[in-house]
N, C-alpha and C. Protein backbone atom coordinates (compact mmCIF):
# COMPACT_ATOMS: atom_id res chain seq x y z
N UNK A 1 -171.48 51.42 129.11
CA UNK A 1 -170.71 52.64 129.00
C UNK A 1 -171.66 53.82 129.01
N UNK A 2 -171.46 54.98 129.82
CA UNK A 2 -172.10 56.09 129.99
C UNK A 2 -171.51 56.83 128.79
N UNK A 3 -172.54 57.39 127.95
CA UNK A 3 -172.61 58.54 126.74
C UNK A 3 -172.34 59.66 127.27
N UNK A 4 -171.38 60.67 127.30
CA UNK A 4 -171.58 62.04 127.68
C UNK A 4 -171.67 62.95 126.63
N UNK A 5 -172.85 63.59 126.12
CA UNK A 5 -172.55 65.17 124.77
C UNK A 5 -172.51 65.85 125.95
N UNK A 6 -171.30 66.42 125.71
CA UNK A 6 -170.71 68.25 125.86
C UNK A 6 -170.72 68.98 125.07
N UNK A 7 -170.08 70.27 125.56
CA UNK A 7 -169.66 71.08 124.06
C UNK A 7 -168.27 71.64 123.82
N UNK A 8 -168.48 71.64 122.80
CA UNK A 8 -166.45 71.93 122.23
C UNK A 8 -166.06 73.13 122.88
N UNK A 9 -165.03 73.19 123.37
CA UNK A 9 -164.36 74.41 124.33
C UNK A 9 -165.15 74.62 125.56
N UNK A 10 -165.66 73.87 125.75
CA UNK A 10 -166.81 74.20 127.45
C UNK A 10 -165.76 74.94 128.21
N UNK A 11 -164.16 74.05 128.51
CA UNK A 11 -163.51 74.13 129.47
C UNK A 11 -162.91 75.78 129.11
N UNK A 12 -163.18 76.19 128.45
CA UNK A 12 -162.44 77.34 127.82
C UNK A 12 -163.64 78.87 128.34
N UNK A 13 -164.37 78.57 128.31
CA UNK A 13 -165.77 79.75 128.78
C UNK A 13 -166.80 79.76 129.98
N UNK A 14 -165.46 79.46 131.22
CA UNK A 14 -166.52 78.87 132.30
C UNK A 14 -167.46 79.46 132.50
N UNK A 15 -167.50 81.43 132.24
CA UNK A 15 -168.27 82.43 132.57
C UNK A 15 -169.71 82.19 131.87
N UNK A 16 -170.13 81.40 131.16
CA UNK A 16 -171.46 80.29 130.62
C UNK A 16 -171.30 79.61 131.30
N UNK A 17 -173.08 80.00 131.86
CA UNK A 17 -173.47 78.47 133.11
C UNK A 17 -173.38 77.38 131.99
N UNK A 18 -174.33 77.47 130.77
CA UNK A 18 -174.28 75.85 130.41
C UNK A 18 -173.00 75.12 130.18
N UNK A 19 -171.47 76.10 129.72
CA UNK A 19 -170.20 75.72 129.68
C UNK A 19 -169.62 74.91 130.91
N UNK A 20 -170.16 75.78 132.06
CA UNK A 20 -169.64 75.30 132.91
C UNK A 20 -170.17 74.19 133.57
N UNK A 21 -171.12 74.16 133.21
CA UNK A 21 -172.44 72.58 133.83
C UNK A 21 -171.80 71.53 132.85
N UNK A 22 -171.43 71.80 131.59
CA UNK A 22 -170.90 70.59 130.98
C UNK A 22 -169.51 70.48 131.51
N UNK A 23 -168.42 71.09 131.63
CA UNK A 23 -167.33 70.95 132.43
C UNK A 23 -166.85 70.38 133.51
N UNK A 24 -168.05 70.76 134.60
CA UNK A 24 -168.03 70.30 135.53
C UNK A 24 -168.43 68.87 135.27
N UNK A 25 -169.79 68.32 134.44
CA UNK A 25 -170.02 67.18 134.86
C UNK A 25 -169.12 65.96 134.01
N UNK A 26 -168.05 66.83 132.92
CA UNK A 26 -166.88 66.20 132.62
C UNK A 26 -166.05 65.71 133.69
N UNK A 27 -165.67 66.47 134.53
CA UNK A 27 -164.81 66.40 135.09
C UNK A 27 -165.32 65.43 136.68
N UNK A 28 -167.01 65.04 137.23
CA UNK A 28 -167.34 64.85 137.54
C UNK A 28 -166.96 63.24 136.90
N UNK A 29 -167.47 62.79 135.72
CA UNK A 29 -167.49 61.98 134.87
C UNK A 29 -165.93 61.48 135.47
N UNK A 30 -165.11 61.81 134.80
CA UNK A 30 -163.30 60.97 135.09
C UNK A 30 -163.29 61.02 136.20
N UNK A 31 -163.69 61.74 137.48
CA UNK A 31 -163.11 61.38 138.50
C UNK A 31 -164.03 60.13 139.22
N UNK A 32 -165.37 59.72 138.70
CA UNK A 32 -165.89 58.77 138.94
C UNK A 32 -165.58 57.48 139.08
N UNK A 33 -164.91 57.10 138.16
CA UNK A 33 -164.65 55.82 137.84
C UNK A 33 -165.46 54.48 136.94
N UNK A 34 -166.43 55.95 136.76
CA UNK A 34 -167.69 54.93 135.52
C UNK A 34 -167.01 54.65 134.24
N UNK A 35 -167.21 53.81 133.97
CA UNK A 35 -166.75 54.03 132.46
C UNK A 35 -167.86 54.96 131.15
N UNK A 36 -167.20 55.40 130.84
CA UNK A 36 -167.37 56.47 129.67
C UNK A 36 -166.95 56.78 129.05
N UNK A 37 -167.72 57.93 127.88
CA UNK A 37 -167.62 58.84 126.77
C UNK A 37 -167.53 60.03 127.05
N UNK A 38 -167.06 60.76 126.58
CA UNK A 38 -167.45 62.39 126.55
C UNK A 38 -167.30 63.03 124.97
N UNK A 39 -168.26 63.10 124.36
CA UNK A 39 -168.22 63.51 123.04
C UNK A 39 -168.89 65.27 123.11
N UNK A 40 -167.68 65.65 122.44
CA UNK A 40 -167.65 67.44 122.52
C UNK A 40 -168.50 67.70 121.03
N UNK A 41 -169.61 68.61 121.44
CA UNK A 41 -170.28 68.35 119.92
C UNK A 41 -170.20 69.79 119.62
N UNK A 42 -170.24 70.30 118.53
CA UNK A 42 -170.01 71.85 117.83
C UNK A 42 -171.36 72.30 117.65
N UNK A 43 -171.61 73.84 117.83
CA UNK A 43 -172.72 74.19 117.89
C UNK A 43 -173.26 74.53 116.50
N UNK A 44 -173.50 73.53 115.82
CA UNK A 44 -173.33 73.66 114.38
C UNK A 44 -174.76 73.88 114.38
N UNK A 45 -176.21 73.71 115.18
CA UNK A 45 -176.99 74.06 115.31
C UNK A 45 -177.60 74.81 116.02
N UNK A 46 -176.63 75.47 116.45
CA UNK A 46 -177.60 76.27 117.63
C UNK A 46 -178.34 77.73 116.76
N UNK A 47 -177.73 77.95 115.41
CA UNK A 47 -179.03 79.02 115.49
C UNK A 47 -179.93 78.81 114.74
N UNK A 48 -180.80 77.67 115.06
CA UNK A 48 -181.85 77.18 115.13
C UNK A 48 -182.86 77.76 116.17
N UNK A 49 -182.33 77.89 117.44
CA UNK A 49 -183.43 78.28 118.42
C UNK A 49 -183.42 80.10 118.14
N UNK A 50 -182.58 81.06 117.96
CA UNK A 50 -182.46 82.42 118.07
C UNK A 50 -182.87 82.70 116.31
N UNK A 51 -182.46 82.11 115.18
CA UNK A 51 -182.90 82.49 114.16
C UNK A 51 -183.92 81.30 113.57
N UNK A 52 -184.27 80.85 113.84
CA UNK A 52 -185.68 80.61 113.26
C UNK A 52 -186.88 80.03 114.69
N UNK A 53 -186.49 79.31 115.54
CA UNK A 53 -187.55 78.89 116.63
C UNK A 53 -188.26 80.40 117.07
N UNK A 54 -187.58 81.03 117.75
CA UNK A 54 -188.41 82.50 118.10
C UNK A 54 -189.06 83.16 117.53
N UNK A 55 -188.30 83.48 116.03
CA UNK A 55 -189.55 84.30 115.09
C UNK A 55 -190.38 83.62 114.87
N UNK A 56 -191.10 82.63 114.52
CA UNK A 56 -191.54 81.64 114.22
C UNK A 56 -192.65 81.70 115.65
N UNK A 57 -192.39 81.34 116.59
CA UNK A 57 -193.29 81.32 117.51
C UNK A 57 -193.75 82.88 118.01
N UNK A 58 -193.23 84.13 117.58
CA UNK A 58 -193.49 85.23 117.98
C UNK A 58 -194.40 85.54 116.83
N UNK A 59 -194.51 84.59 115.30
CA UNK A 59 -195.42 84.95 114.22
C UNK A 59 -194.22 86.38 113.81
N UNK A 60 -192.94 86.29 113.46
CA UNK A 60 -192.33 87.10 112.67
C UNK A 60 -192.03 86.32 111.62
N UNK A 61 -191.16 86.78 110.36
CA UNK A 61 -190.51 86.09 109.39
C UNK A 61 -189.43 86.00 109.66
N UNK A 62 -188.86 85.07 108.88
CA UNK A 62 -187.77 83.83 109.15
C UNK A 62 -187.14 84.57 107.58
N UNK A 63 -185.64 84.08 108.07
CA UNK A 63 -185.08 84.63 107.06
C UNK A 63 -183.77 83.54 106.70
N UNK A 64 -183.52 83.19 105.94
CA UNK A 64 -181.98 82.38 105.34
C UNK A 64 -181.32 82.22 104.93
C-alpha cells in the first residue's frame, strides 16, 4: 500500500503551489488504481521553520 501525507484543506487553497501539488497528486493517486492512503496532516508544526528555524540560523532570538 502506497502512504500518501497531504495537507488538510489542500483541495480548498489551490492558489498555494504546495496545496495544489498535494491535490493534484491526490487526485493523481485515486485515479491510478494503486492502492493507497492519503492521510491529511494539520500544520500543527509548521511554525517551526518561520518562528524558530530562521532566527536561529540568521543568529536572532527566538522567542515562545
Amino acid at each position: 500500500k502506497f502512504v500518501f501525507f497531504s495537507i488538510h484543506n489542500c483541495d480548498k487553497h489551490p492558489e498555494v503551489p504546495l496545496m495544489e501539488i498535494k491535490y493534484c497528486t491526490e487526485k493523481f493517486l485515486q485515479d491510478s488504481g494503486i492502492n493507497h492512503i492519503i492521510i491529511r496532516l494539520c500544520g500543527f508544526m509548521q511554525g517551526l521553520i518561520g518562528q524558530y528555524a530562521v532566527p536561529i540560523l540568521e543568529e536572532k532570538s527566538v522567542w515562545g
